[in-house]
PDB file of N, CA and C in Angstrom:
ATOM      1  N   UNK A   1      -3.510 -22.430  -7.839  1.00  0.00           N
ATOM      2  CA  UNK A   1      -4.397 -21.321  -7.580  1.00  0.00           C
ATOM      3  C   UNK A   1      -5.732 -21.607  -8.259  1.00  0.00           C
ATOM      4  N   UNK A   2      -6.941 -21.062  -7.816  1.00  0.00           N
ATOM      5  CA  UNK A   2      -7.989 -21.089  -7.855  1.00  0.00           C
ATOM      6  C   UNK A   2      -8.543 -20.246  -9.660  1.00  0.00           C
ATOM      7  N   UNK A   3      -9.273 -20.875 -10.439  1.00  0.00           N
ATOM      8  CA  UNK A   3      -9.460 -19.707 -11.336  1.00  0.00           C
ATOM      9  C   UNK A   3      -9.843 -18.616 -11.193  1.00  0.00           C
ATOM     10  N   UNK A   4      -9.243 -17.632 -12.103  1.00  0.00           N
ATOM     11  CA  UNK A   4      -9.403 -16.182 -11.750  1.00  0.00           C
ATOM     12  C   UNK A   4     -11.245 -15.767 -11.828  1.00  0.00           C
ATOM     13  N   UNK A   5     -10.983 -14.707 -11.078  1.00  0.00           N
ATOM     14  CA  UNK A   5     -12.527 -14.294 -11.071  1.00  0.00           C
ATOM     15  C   UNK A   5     -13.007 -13.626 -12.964  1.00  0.00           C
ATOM     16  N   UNK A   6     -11.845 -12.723 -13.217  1.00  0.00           N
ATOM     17  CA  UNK A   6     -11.729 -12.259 -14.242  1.00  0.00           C
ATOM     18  C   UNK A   6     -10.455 -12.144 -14.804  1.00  0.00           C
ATOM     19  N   UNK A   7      -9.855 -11.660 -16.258  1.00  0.00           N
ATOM     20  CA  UNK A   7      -9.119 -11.474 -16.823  1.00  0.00           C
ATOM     21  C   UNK A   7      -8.756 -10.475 -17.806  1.00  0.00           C
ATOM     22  N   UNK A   8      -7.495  -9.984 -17.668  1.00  0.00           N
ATOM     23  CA  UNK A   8      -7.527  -8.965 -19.314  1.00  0.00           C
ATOM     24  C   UNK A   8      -5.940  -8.963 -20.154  1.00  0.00           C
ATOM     25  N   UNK A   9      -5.829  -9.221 -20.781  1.00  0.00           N
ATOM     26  CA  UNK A   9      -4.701  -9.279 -22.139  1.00  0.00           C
ATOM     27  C   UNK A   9      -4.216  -8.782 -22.941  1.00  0.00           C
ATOM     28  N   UNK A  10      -3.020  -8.055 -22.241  1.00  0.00           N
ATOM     29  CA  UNK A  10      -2.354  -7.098 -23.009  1.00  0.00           C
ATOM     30  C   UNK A  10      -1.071  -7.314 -24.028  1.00  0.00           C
ATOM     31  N   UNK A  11      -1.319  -7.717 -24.925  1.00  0.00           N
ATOM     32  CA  UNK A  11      -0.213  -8.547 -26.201  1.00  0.00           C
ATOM     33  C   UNK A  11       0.411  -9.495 -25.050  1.00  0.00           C
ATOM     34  N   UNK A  12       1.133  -9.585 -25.154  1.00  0.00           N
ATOM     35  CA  UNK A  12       2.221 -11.151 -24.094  1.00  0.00           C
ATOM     36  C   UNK A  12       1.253 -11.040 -22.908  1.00  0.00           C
ATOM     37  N   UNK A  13       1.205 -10.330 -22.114  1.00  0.00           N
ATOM     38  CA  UNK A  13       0.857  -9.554 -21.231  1.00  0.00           C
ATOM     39  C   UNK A  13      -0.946 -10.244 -20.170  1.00  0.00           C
ATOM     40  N   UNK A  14      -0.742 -10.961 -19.521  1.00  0.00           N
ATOM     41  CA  UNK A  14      -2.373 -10.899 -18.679  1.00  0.00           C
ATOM     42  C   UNK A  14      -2.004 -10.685 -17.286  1.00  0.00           C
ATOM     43  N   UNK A  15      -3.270  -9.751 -16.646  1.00  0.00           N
ATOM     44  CA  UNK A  15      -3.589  -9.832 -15.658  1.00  0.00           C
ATOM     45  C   UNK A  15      -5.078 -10.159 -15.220  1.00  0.00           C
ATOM     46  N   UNK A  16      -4.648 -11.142 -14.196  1.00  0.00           N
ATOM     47  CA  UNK A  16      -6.094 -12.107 -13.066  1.00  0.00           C
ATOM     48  C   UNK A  16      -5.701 -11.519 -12.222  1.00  0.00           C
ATOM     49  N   UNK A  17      -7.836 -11.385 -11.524  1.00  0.00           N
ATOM     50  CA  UNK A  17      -7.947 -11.376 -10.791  1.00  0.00           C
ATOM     51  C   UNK A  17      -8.447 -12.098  -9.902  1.00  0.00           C
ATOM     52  N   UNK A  18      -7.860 -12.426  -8.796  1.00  0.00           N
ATOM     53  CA  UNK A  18      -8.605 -13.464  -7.618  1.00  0.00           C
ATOM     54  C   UNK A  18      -8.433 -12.667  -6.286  1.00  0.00           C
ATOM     55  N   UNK A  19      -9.781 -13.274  -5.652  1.00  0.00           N
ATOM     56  CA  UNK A  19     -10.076 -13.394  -4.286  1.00  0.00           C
ATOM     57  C   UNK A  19      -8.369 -12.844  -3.033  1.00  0.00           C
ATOM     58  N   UNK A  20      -8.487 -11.967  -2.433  1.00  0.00           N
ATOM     59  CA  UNK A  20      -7.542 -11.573  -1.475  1.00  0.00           C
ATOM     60  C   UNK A  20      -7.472 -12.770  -0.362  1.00  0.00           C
ATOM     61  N   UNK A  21      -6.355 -13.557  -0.602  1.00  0.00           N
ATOM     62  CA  UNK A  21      -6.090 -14.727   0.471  1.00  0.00           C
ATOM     63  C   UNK A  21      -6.594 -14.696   2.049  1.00  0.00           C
ATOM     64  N   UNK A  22      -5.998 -13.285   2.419  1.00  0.00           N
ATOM     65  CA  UNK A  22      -6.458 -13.095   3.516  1.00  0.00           C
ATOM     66  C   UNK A  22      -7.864 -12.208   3.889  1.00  0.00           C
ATOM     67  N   UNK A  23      -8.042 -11.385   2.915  1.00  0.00           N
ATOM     68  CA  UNK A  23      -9.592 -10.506   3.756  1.00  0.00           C
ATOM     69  C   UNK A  23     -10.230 -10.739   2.947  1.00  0.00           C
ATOM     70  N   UNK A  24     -11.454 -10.733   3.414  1.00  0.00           N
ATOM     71  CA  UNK A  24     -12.493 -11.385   2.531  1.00  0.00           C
ATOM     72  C   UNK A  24     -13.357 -10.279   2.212  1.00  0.00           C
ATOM     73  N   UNK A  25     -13.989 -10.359   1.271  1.00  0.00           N
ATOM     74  CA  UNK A  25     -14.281  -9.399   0.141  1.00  0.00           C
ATOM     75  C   UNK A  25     -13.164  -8.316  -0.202  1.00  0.00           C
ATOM     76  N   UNK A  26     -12.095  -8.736  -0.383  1.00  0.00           N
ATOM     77  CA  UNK A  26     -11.271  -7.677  -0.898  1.00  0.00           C
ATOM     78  C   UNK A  26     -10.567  -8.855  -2.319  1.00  0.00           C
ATOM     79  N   UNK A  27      -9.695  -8.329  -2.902  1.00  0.00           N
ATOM     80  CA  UNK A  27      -9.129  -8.705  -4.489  1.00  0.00           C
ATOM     81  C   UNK A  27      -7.461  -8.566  -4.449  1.00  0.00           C
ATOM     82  N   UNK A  28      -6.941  -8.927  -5.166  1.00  0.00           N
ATOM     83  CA  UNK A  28      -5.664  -9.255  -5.378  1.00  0.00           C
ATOM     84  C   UNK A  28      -5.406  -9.488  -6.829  1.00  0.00           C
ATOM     85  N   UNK A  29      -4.378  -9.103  -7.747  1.00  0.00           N
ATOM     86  CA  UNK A  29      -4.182 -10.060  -8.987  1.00  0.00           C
ATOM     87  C   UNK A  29      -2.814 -10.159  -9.586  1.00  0.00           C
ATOM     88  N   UNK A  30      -2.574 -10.751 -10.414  1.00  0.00           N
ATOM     89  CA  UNK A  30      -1.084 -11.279 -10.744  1.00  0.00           C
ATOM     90  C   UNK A  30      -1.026 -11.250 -11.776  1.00  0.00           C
ATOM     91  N   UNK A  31       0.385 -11.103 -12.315  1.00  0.00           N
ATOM     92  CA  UNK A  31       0.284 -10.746 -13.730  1.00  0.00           C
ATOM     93  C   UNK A  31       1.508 -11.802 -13.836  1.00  0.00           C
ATOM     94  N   UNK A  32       1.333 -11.936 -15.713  1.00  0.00           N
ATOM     95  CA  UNK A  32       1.825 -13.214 -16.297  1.00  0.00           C
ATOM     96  C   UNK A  32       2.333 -12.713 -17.687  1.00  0.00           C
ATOM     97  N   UNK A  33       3.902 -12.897 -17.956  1.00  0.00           N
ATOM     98  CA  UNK A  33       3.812 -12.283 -19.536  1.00  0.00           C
ATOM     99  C   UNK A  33       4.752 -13.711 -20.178  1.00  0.00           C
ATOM    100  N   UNK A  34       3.770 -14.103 -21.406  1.00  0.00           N
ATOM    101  CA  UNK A  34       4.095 -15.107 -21.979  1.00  0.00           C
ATOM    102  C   UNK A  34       3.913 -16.263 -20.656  1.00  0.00           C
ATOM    103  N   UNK A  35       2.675 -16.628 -20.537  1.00  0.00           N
ATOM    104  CA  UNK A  35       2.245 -17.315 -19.351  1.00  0.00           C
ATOM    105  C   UNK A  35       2.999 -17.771 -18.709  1.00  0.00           C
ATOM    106  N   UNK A  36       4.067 -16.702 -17.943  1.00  0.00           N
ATOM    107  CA  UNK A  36       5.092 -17.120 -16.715  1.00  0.00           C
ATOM    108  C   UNK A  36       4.459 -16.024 -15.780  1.00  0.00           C
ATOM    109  N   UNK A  37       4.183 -16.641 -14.623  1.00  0.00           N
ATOM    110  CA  UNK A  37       3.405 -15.905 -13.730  1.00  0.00           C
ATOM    111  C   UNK A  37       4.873 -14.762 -12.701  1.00  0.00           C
ATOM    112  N   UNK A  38       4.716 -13.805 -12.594  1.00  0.00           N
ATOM    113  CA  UNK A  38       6.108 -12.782 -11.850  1.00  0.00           C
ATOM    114  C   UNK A  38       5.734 -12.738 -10.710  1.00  0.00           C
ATOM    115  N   UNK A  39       6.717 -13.056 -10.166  1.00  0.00           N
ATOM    116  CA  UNK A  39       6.679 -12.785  -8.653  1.00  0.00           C
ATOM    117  C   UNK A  39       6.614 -11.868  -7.668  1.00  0.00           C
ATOM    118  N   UNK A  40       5.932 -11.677  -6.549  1.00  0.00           N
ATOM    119  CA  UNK A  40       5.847 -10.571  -5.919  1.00  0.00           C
ATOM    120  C   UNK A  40       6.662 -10.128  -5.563  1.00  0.00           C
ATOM    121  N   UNK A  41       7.905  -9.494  -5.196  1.00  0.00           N
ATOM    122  CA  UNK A  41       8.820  -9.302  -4.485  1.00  0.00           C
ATOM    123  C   UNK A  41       8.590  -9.250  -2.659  1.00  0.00           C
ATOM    124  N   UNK A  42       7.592  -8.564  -2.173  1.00  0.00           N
ATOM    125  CA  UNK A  42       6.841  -8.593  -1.281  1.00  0.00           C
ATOM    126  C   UNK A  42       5.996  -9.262  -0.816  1.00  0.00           C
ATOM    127  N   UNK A  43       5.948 -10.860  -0.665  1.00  0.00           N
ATOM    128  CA  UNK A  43       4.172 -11.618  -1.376  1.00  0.00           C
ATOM    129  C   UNK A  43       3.644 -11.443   0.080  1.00  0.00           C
ATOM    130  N   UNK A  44       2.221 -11.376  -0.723  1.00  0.00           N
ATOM    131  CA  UNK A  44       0.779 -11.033   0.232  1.00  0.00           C
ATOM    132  C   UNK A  44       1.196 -12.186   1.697  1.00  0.00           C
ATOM    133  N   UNK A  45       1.531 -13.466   1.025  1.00  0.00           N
ATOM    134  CA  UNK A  45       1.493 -14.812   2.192  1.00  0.00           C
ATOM    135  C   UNK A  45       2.552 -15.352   1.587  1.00  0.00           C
ATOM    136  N   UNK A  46       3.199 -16.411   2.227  1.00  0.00           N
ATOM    137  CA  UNK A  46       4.659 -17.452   1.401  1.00  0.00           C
ATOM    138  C   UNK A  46       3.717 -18.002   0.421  1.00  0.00           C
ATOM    139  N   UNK A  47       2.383 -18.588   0.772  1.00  0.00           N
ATOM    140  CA  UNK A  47       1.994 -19.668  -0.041  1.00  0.00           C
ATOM    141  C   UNK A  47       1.258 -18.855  -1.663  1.00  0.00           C
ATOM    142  N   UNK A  48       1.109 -17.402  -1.698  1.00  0.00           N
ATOM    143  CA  UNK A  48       0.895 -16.816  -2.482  1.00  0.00           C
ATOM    144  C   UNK A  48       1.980 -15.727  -2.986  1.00  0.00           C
ATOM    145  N   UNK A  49       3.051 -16.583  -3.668  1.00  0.00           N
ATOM    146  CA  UNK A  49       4.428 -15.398  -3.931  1.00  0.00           C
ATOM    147  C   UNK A  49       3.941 -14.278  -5.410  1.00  0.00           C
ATOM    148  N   UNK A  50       2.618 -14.782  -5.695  1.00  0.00           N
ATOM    149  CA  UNK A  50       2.468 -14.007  -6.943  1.00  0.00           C
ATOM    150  C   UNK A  50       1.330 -12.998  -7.109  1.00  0.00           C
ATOM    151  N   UNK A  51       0.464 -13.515  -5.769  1.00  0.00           N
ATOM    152  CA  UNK A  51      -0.370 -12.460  -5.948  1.00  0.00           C
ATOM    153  C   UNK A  51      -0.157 -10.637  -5.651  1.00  0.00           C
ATOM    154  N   UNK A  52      -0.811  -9.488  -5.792  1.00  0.00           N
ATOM    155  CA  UNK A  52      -0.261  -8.463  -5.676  1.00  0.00           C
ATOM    156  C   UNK A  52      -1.086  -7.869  -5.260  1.00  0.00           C
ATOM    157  N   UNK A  53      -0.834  -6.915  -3.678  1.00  0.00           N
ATOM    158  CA  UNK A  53      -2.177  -6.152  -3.816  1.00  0.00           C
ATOM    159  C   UNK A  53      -3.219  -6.146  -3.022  1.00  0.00           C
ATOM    160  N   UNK A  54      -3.808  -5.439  -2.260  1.00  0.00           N
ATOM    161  CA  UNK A  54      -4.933  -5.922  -1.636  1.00  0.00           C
ATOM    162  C   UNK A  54      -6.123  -4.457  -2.244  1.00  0.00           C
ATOM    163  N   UNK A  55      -7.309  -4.717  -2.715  1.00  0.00           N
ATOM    164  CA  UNK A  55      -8.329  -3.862  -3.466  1.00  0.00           C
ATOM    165  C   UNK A  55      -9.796  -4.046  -3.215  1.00  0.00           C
ATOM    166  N   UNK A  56     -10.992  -3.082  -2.631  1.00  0.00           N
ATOM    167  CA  UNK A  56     -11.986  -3.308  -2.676  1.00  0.00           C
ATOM    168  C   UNK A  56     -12.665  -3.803  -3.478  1.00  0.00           C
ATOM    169  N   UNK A  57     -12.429  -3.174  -4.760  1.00  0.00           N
ATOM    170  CA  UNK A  57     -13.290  -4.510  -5.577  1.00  0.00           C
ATOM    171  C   UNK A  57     -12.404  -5.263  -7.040  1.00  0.00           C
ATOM    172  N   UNK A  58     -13.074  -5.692  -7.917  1.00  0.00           N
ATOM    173  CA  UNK A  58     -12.077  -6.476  -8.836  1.00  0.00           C
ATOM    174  C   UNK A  58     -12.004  -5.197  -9.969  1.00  0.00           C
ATOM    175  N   UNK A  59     -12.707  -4.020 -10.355  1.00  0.00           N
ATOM    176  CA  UNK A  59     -12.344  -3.651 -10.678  1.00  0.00           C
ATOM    177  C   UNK A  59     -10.973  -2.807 -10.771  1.00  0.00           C
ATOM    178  N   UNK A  60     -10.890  -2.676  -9.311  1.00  0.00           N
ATOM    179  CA  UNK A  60      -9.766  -1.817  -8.997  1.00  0.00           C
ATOM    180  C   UNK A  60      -8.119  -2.344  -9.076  1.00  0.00           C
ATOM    181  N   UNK A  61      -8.626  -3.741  -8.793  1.00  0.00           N
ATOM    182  CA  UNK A  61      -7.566  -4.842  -9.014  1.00  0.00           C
ATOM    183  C   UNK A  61      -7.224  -4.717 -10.493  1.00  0.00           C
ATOM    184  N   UNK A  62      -7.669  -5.147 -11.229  1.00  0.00           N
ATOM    185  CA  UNK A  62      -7.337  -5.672 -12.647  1.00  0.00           C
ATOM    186  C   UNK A  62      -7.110  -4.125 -12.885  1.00  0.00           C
ATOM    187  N   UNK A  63      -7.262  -2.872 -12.982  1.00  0.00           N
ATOM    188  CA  UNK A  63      -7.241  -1.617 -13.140  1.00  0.00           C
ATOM    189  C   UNK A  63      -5.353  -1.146 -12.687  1.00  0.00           C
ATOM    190  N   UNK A  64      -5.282  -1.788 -11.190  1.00  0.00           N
ATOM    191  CA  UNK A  64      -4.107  -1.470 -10.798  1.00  0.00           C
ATOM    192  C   UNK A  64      -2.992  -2.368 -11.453  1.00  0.00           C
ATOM    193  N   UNK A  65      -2.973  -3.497 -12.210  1.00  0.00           N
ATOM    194  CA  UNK A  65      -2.535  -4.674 -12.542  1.00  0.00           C
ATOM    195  C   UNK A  65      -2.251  -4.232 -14.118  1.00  0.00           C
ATOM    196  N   UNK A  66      -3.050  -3.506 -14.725  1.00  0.00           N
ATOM    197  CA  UNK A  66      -2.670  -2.605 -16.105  1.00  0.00           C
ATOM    198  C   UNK A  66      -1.776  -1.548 -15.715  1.00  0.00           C
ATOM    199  N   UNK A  67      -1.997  -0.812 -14.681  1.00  0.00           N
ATOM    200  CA  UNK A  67      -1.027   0.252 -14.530  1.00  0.00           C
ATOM    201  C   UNK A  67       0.362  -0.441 -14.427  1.00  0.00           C
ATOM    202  N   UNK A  68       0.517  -1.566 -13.683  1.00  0.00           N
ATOM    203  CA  UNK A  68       1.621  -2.166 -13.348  1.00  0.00           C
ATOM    204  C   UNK A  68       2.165  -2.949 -14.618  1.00  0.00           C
ATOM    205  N   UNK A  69       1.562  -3.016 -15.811  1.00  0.00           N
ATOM    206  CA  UNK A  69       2.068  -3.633 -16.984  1.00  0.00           C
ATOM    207  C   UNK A  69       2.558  -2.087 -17.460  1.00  0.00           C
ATOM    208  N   UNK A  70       2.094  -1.199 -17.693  1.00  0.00           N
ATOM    209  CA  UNK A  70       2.331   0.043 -18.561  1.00  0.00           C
ATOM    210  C   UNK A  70       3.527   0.402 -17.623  1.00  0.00           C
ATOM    211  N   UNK A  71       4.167   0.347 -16.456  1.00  0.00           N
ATOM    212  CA  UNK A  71       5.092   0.872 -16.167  1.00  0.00           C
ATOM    213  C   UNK A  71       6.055   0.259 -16.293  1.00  0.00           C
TER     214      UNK A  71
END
């Protein structure tokens, strides 16, 4: 995968954000605890099993990607 656009780090805990595989200008991001990246259960594409998500902008991504650590 491509480096993330941005990042944020929650003790073990990060979520990136990158570019939405398929629509363009939209966001996606994946989260990683103890840098093992989790899998989507649902993935966006086969070739992206980790990304999560499709979001207008990166804030909303990395925003939804904390909610998904706190739960």
């Amino acid at each position: 995968m491509k480096k993330p656009i941005t990042e944020k780090a929650f003790g073990n805990w990060r979520v990136s954000v990158y570019p939405h595989p398929i629509i363009k200008d939209k966001f996606s991001y994946t989260l990683a605890l103890t840098e093992q990246l989790r899998t989507n259960p649902d993935p966006i594409t086969p070739t992206h099993p980790c990304l999560f998500g499709c979001f207008d902008s990166l804030q909303e991504a990395l925003e939804a990607g904390v909610e998904e650590i706190k739960n």
